[in-house]
C-alpha atoms as a PDB file:
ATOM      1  CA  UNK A   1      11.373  17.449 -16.241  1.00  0.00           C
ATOM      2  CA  UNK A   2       9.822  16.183 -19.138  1.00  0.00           C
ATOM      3  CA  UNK A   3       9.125  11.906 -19.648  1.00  0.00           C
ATOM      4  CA  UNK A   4       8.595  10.603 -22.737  1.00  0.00           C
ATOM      5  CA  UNK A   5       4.716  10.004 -23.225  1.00  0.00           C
ATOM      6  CA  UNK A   6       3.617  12.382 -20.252  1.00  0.00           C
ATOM      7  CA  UNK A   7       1.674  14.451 -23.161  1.00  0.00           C
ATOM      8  CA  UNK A   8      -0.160  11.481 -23.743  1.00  0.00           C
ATOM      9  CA  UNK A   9      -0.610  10.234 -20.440  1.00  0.00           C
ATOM     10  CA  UNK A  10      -2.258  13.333 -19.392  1.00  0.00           C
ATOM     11  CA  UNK A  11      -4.805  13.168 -22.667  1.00  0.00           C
ATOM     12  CA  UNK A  12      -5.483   9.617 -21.765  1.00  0.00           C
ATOM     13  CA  UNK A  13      -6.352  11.201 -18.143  1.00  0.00           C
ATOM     14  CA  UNK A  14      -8.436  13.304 -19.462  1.00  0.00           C
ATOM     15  CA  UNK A  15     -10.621  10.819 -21.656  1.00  0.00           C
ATOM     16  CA  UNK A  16     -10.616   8.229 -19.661  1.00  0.00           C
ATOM     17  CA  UNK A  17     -11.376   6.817 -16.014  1.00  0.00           C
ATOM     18  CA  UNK A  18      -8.438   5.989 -13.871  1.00  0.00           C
ATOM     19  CA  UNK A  19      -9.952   3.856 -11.267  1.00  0.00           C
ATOM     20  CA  UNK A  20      -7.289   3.081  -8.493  1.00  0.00           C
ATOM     21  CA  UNK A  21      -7.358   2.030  -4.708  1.00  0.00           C
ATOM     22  CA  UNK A  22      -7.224   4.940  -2.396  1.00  0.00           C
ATOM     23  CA  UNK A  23      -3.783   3.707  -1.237  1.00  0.00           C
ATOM     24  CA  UNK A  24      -2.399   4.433  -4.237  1.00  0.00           C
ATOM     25  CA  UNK A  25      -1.197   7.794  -3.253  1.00  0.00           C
ATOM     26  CA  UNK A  26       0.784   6.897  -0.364  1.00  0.00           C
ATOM     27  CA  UNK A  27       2.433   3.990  -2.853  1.00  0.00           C
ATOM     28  CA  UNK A  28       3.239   6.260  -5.400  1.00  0.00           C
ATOM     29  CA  UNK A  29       5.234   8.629  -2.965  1.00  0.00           C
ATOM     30  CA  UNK A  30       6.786   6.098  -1.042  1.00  0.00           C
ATOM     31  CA  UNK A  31       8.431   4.661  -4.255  1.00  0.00           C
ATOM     32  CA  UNK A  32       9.279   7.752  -5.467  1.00  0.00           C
ATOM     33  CA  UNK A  33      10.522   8.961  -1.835  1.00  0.00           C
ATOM     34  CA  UNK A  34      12.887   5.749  -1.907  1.00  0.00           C
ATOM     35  CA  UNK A  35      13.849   6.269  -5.112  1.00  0.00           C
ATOM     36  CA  UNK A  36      15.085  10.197  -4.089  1.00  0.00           C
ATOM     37  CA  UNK A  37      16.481   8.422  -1.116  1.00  0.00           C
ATOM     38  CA  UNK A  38      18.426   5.909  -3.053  1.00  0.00           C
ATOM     39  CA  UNK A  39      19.492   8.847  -4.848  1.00  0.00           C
ATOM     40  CA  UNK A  40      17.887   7.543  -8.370  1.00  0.00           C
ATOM     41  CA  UNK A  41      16.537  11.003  -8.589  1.00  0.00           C
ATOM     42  CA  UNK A  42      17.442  14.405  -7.661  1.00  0.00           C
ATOM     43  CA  UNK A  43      15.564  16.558  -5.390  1.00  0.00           C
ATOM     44  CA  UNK A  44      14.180  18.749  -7.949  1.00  0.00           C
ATOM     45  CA  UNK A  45      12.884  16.037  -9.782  1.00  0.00           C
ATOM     46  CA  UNK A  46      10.926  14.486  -7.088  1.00  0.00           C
ATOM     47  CA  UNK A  47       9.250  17.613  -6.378  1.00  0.00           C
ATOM     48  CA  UNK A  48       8.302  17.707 -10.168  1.00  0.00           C
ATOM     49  CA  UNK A  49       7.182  14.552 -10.255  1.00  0.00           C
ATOM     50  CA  UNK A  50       5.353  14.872  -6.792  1.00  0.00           C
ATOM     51  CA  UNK A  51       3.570  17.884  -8.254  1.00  0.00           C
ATOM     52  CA  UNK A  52       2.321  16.182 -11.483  1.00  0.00           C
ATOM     53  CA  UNK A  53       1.001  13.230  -8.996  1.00  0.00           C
ATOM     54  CA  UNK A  54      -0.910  15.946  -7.214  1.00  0.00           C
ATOM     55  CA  UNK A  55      -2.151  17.581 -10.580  1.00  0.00           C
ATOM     56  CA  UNK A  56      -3.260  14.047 -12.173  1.00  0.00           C
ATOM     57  CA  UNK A  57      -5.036  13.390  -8.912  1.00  0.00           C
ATOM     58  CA  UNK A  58      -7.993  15.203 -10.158  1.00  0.00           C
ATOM     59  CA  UNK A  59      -8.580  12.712 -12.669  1.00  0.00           C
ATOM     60  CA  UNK A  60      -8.585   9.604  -9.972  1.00  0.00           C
ATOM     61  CA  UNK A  61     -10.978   8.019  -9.013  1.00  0.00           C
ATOM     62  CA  UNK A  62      -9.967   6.143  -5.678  1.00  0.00           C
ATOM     63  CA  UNK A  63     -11.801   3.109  -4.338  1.00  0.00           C
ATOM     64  CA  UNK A  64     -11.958   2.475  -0.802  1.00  0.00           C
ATOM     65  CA  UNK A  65     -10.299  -1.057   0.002  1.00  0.00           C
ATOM     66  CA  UNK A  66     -13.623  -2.539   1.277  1.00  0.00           C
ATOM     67  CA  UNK A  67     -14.778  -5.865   2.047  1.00  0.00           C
ATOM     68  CA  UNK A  68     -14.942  -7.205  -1.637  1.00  0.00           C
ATOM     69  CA  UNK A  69     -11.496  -6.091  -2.346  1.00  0.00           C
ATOM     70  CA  UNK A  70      -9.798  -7.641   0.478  1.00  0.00           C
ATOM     71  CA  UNK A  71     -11.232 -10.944  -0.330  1.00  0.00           C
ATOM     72  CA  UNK A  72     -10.082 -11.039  -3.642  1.00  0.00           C
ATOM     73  CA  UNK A  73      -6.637  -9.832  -2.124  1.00  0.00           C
ATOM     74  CA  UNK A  74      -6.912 -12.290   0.548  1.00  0.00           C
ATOM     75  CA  UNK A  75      -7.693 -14.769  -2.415  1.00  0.00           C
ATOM     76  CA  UNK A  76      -4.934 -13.690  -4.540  1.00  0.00           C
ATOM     77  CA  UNK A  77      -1.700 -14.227  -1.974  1.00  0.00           C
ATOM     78  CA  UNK A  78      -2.663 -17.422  -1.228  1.00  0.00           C
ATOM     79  CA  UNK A  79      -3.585 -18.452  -5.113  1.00  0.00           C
ATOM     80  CA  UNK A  80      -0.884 -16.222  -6.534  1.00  0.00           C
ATOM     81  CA  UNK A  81       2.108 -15.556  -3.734  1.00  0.00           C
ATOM     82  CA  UNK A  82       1.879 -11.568  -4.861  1.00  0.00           C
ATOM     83  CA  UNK A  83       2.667  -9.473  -1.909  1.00  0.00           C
ATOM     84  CA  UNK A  84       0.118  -7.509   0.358  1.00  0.00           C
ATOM     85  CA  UNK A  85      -0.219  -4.261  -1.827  1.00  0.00           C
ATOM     86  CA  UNK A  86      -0.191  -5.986  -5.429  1.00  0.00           C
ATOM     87  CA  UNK A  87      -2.879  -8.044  -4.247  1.00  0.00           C
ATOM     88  CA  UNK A  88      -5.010  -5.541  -3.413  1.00  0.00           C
ATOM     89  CA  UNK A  89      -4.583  -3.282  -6.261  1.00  0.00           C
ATOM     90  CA  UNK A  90      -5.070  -6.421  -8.574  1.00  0.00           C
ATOM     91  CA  UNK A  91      -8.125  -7.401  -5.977  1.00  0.00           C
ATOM     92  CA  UNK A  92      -9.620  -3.289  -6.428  1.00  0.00           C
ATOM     93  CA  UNK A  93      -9.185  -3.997 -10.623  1.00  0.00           C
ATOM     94  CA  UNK A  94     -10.863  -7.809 -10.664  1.00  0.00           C
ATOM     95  CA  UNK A  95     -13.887  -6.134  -8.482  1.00  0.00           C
ATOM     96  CA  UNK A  96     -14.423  -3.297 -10.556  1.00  0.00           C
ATOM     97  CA  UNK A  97     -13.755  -4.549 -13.789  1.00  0.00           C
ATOM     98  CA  UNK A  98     -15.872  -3.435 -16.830  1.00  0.00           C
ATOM     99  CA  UNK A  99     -17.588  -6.631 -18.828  1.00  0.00           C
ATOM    100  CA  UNK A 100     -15.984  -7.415 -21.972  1.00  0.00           C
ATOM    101  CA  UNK A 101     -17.710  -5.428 -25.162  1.00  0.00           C
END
């Protein structure tokens, strides 16, 4: 199965960092597990997609959800409403966020 801008996505793997929260993994295959289950996609294509999550893993680098990140999580449901995993993910990307150049 081929997705429009996978070429890309993979260069943009390879040249770049792809800083995530180490829950990310399980995320990723639970959507796409409900999505197979839903029957949004076949069988065949969740394994292809599951194996280009495994191959693109290399290039992650996952962030344990540590003290910092909960309290910006903990910070953003009550500020924001998002729901538990948002939160953290957008609490892992406002703690490890690059200054501005």
């Amino acid at each position: 199965m081929k997705v429009d801008g996978s070429v890309a996505s993979r260069k943009l793997l390879q040249r770049n960092r792809f800083i995530s929260s180490a829950l990310t993994p399980v995320e990723a295959l639970s959507a796409l597990s409900l999505n197979r289950a839903a029957a949004g996609i076949t069988q065949r294509d969740f394994l292809d997609i599951r194996s280009r999550l495994l191959k693109d893993r290399d290039y992650w680098e996952l962030v344990k959800v540590g003290p910092i990140v909960l309290s910006q999580g903990e910070e953003l449901v009550q500020e924001t409403g998002l729901r538990t995993l948002d939160a953290l993910h957008v609490g892992l990307i406002l703690a490890f966020r690059l200054p501005q150049a």
